[in-house]
N, C-alpha and C. Protein backbone atom coordinates (compact mmCIF):
# COMPACT_ATOMS: atom_id res chain seq x y z
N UNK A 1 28.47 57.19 17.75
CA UNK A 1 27.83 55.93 17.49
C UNK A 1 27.23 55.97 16.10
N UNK A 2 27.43 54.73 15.10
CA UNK A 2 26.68 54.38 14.05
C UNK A 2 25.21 53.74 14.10
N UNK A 3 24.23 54.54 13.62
CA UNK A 3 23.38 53.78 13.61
C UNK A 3 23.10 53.30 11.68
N UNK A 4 22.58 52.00 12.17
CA UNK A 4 22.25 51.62 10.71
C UNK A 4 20.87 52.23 9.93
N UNK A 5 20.87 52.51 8.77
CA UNK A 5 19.35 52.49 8.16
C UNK A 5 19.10 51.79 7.23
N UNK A 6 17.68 51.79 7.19
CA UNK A 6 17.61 50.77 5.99
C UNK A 6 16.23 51.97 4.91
N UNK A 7 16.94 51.85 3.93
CA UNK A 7 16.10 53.16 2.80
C UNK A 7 15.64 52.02 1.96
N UNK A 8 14.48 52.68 2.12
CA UNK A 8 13.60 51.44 0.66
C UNK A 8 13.22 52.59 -0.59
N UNK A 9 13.65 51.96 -1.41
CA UNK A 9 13.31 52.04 -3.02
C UNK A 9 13.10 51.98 -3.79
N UNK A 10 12.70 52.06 -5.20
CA UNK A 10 12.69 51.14 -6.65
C UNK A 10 13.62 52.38 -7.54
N UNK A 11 14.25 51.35 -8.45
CA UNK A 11 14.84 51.78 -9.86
C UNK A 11 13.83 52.95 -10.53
N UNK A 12 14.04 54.38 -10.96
CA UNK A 12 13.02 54.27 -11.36
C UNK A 12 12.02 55.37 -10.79
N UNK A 13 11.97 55.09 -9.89
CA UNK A 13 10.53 55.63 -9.30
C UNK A 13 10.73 57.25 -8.99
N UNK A 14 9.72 57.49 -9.10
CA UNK A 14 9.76 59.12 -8.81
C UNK A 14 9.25 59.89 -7.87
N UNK A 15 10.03 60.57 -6.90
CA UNK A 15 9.85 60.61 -5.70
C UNK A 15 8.54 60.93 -5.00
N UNK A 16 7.46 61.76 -6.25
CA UNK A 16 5.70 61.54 -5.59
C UNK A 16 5.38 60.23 -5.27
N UNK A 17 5.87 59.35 -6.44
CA UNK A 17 5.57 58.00 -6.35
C UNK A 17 5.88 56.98 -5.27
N UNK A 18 7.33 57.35 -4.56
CA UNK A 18 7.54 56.89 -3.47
C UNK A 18 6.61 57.25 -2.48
N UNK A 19 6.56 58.76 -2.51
CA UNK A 19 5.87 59.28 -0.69
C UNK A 19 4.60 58.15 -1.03
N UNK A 20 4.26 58.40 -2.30
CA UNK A 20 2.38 57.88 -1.75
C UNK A 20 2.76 56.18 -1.80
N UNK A 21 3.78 55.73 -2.55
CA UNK A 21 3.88 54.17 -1.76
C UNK A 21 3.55 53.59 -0.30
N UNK A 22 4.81 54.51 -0.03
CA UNK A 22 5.40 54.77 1.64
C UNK A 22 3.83 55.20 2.33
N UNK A 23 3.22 56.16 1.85
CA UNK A 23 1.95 56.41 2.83
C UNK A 23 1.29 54.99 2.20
N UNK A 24 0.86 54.24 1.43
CA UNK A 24 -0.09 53.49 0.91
C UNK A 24 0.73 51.99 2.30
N UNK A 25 1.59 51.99 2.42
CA UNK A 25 2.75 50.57 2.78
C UNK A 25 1.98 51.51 4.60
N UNK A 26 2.18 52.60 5.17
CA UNK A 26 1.82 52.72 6.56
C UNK A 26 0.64 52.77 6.66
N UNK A 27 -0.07 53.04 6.21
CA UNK A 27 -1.72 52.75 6.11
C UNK A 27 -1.89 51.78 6.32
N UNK A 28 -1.79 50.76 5.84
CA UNK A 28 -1.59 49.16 5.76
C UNK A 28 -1.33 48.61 7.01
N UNK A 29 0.09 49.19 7.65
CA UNK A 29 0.28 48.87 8.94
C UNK A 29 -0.14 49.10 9.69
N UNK A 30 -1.45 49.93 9.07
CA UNK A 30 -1.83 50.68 10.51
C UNK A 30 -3.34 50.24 10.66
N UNK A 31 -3.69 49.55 9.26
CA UNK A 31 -4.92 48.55 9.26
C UNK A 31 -5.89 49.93 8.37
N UNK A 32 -5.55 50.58 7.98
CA UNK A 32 -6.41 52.11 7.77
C UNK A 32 -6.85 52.13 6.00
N UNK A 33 -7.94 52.45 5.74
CA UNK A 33 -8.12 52.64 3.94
C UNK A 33 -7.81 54.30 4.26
N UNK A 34 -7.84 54.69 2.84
CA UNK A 34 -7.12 55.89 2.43
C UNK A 34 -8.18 57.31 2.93
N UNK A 35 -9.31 56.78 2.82
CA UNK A 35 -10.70 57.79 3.44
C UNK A 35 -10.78 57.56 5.08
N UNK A 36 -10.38 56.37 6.15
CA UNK A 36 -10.02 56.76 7.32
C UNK A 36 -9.08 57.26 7.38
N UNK A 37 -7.59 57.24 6.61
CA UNK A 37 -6.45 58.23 7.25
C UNK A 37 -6.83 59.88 6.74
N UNK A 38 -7.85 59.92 6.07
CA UNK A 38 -8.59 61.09 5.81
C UNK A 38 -8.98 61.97 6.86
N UNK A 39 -9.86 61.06 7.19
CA UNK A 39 -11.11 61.17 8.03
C UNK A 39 -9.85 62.09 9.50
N UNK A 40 -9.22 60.68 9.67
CA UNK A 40 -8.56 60.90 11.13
C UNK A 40 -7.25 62.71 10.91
N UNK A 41 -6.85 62.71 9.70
CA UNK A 41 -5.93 64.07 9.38
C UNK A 41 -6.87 65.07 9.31
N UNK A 42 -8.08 65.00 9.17
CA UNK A 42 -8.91 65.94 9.03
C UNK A 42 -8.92 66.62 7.81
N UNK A 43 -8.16 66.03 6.77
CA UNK A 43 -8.58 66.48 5.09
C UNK A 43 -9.80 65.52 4.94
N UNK A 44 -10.49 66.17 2.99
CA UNK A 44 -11.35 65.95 2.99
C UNK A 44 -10.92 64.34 2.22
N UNK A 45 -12.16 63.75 2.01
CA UNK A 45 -11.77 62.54 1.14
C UNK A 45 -11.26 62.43 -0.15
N UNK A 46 -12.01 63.74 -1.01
CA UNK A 46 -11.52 63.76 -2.43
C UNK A 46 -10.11 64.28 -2.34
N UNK A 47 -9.38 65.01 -1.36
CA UNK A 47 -8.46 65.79 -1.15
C UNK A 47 -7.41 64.82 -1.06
N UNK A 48 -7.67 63.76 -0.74
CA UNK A 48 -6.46 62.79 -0.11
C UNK A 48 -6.57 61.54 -1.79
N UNK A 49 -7.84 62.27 -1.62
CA UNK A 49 -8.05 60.41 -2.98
C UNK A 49 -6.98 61.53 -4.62
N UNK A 50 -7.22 62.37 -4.81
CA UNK A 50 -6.54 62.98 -5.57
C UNK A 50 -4.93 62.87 -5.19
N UNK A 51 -4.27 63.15 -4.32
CA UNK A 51 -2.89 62.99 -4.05
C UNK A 51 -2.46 61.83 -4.01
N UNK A 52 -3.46 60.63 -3.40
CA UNK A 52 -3.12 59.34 -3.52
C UNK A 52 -3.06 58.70 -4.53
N UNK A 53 -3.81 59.36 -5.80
CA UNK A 53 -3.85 58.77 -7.28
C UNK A 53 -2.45 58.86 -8.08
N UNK A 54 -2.32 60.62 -7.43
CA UNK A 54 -0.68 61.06 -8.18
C UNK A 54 -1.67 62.25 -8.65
N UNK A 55 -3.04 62.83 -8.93
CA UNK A 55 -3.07 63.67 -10.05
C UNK A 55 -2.90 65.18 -9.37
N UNK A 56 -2.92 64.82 -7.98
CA UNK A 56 -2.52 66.41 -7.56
C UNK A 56 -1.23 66.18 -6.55
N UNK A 57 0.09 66.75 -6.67
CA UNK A 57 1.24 66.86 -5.94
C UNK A 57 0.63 66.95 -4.23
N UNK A 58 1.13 66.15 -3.31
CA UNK A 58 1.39 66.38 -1.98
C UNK A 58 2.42 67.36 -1.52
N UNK A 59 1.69 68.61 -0.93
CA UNK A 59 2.56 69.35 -0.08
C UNK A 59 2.68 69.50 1.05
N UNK A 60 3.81 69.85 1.36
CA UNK A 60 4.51 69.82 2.95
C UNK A 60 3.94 69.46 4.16
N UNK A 61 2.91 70.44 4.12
CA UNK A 61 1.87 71.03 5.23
C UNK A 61 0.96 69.75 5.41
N UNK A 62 0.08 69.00 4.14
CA UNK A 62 -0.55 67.68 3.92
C UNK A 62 -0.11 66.60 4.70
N UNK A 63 1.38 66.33 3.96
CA UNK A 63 2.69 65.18 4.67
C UNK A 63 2.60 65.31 5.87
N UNK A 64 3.20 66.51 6.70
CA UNK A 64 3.10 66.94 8.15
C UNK A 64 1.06 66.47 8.98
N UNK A 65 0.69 66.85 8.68
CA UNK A 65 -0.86 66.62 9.27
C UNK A 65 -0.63 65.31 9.31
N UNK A 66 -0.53 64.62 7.92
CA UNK A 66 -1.29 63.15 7.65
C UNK A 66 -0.24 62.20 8.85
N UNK A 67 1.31 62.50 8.86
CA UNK A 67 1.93 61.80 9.76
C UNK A 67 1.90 62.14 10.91
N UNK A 68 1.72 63.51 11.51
CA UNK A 68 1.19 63.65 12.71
C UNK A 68 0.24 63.01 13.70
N UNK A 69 -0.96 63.05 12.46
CA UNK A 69 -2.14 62.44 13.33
C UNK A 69 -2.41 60.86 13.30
N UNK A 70 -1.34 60.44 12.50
CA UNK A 70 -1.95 59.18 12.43
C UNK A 70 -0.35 58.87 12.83
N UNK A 71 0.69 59.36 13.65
CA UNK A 71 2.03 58.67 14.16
C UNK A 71 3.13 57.65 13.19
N UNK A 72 3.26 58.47 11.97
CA UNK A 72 3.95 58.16 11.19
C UNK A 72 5.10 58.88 11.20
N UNK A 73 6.48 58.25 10.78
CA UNK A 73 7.44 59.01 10.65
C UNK A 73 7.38 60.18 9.38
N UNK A 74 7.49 61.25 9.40
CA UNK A 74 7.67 62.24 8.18
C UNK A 74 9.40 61.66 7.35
N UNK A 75 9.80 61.81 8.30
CA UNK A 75 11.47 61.68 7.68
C UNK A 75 11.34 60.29 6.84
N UNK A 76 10.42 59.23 6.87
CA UNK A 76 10.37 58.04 6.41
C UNK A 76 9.58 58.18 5.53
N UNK A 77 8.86 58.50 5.29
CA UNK A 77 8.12 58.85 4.30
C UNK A 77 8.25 59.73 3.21
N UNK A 78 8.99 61.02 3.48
CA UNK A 78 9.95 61.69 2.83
C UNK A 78 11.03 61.23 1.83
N UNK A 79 11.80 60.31 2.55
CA UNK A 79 13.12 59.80 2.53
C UNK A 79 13.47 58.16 2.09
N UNK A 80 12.46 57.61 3.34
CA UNK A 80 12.50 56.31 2.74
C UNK A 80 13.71 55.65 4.11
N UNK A 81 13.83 56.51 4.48
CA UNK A 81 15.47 55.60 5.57
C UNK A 81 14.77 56.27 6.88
N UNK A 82 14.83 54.53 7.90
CA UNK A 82 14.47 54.34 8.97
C UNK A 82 15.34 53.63 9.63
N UNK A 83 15.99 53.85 10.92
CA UNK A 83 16.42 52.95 11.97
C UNK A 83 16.64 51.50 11.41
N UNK A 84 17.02 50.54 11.59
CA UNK A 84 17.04 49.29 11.56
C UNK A 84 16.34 48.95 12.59
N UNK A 85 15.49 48.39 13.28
CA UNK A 85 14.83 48.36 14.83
C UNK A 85 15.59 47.13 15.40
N UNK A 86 15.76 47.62 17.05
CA UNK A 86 16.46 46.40 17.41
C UNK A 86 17.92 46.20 17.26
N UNK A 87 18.98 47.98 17.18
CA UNK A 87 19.94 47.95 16.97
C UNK A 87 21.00 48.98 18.45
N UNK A 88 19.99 48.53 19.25
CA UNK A 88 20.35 49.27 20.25
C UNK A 88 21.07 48.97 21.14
N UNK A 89 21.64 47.54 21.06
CA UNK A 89 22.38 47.07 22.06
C UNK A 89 21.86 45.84 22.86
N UNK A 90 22.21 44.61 23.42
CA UNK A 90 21.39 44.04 24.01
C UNK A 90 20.82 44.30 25.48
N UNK A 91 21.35 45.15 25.78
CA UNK A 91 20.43 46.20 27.10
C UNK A 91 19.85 47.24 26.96
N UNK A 92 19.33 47.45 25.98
CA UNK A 92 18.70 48.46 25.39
C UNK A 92 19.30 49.74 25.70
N UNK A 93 20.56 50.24 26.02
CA UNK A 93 21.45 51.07 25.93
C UNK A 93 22.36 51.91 25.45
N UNK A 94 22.10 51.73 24.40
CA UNK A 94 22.46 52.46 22.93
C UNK A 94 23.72 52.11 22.67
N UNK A 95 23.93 50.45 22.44
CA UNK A 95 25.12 49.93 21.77
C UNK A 95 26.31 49.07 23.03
N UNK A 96 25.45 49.20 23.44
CA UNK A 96 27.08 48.18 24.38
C UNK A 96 26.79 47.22 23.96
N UNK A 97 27.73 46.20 23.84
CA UNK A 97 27.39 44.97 23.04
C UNK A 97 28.07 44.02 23.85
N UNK A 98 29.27 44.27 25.30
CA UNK A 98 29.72 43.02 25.54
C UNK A 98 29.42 43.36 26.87
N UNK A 99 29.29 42.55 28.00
CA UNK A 99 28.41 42.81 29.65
C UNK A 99 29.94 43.42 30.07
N UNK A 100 28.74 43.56 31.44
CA UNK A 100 30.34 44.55 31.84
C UNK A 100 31.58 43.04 32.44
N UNK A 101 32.11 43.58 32.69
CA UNK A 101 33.61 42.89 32.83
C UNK A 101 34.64 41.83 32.08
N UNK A 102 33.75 41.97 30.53
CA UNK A 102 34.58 41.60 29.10
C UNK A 102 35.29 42.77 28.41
N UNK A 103 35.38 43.90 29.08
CA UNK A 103 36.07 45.07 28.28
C UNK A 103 37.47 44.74 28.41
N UNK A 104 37.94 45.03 27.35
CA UNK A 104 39.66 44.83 27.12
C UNK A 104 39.95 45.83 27.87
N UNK A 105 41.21 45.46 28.33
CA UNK A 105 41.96 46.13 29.21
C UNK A 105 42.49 47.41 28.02
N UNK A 106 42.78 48.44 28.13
CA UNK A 106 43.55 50.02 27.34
C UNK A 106 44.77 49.67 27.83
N UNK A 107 45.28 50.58 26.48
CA UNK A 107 47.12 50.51 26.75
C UNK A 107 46.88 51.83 28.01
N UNK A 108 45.84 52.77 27.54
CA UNK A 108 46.26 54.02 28.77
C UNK A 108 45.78 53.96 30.13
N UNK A 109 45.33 52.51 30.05
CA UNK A 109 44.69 52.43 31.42
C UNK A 109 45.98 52.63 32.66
N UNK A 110 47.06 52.33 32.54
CA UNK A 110 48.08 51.76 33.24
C UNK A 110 49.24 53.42 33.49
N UNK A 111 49.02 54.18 32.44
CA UNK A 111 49.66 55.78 32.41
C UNK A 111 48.81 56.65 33.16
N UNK A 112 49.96 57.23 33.86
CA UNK A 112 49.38 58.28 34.97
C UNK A 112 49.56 59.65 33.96
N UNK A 113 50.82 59.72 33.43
CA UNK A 113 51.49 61.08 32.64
C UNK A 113 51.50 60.79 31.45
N UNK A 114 51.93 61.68 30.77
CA UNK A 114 52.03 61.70 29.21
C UNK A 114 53.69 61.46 29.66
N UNK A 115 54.38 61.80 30.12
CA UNK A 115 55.78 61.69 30.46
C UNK A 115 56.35 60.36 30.62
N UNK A 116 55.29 59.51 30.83
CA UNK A 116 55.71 58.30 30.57
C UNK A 116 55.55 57.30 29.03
N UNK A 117 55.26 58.08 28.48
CA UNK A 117 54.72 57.42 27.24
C UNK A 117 55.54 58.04 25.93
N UNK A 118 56.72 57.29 25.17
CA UNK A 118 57.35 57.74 24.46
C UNK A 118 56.56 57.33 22.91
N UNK A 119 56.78 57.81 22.13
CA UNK A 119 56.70 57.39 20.71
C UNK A 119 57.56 56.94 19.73
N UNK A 120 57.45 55.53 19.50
CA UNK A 120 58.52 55.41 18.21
C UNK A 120 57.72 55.49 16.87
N UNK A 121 58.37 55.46 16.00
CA UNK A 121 57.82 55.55 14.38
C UNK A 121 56.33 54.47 14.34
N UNK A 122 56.09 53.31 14.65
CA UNK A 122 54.47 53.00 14.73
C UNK A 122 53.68 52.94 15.62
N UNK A 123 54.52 52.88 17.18
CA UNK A 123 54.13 52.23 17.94
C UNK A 123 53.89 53.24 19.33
N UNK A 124 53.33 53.51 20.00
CA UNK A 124 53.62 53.84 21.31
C UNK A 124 53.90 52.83 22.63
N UNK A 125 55.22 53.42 22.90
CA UNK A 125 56.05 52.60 23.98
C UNK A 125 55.86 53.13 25.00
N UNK A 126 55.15 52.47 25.93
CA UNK A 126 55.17 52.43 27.49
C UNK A 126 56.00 52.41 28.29
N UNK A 127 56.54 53.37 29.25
CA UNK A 127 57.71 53.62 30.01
C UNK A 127 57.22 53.49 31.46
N UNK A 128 58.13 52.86 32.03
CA UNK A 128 57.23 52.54 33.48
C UNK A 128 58.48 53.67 33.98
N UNK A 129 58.00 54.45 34.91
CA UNK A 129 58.86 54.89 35.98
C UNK A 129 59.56 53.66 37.01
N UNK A 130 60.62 54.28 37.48
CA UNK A 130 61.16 53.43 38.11
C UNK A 130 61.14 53.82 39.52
N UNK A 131 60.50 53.12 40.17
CA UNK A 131 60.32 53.18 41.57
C UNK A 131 61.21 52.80 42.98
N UNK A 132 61.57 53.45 43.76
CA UNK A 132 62.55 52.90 44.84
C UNK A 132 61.68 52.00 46.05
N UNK A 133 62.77 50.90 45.89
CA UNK A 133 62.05 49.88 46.93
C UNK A 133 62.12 50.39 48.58
């Protein structure tokens, strides 16, 4: 199965600059200023207000806490590519898309053997056995 993503970006930008977008854009969603997603990761305030400026690099271990505790994706924030939401199918089933009893009928539905099924140059030809009445 394909799933779609959708990666957000700018021309340009440099990938510290993204993460702390991306954290500045989920904060937001999450209704939070930069000293509660502090508060709640358990860094200190100057610790987060420095990485959030750009003047000190975010590492690994930081990223990991800050999306942990506050239920952010790491890989999205990292990366930038998330799910499309809402691509799961309309039964929430991971992609069936037509109800049941619109499925096309298969050419192999109807073959018992491979012995019945010859090959020409594009096509595969269906051989019915011949049955006694």
């Amino acid at each position: 199965m394909t799933t779609l993503m959708l990666v957000d970006g700018q021309r340009g930008e440099s990938r510290a600059n993204a993460i702390i977008r991306r954290l500045r854009m989920e904060f937001a969603r999450l209704g939070l200023s930069d000293s509660e997603a502090a508060r709640r990761a358990g860094l200190s305030q100057d610790r987060m207000s420095r990485r959030m400026t750009g003047k000190t690099p975010f590492d690994v271990n930081d990223l990991d806490v800050i999306c942990e505790s506050l239920n952010i994706s790491f890989g999205y924030v990292m990366t930038g590519a998330r799910p499309i939401p809402g691509n799961d199918g309309p039964d929430g089933d991971g992609g069936v898309v037509r109800p049941k009893g619109f499925e096309p009928l298969t050419f192999w539905s109807g073959v018992s053997t491979m012995s019945e099924v010859r090959f020409s140059r594009h096509l595969p030809i269906l051989t019915l056995p011949v049955r006694a009445a």
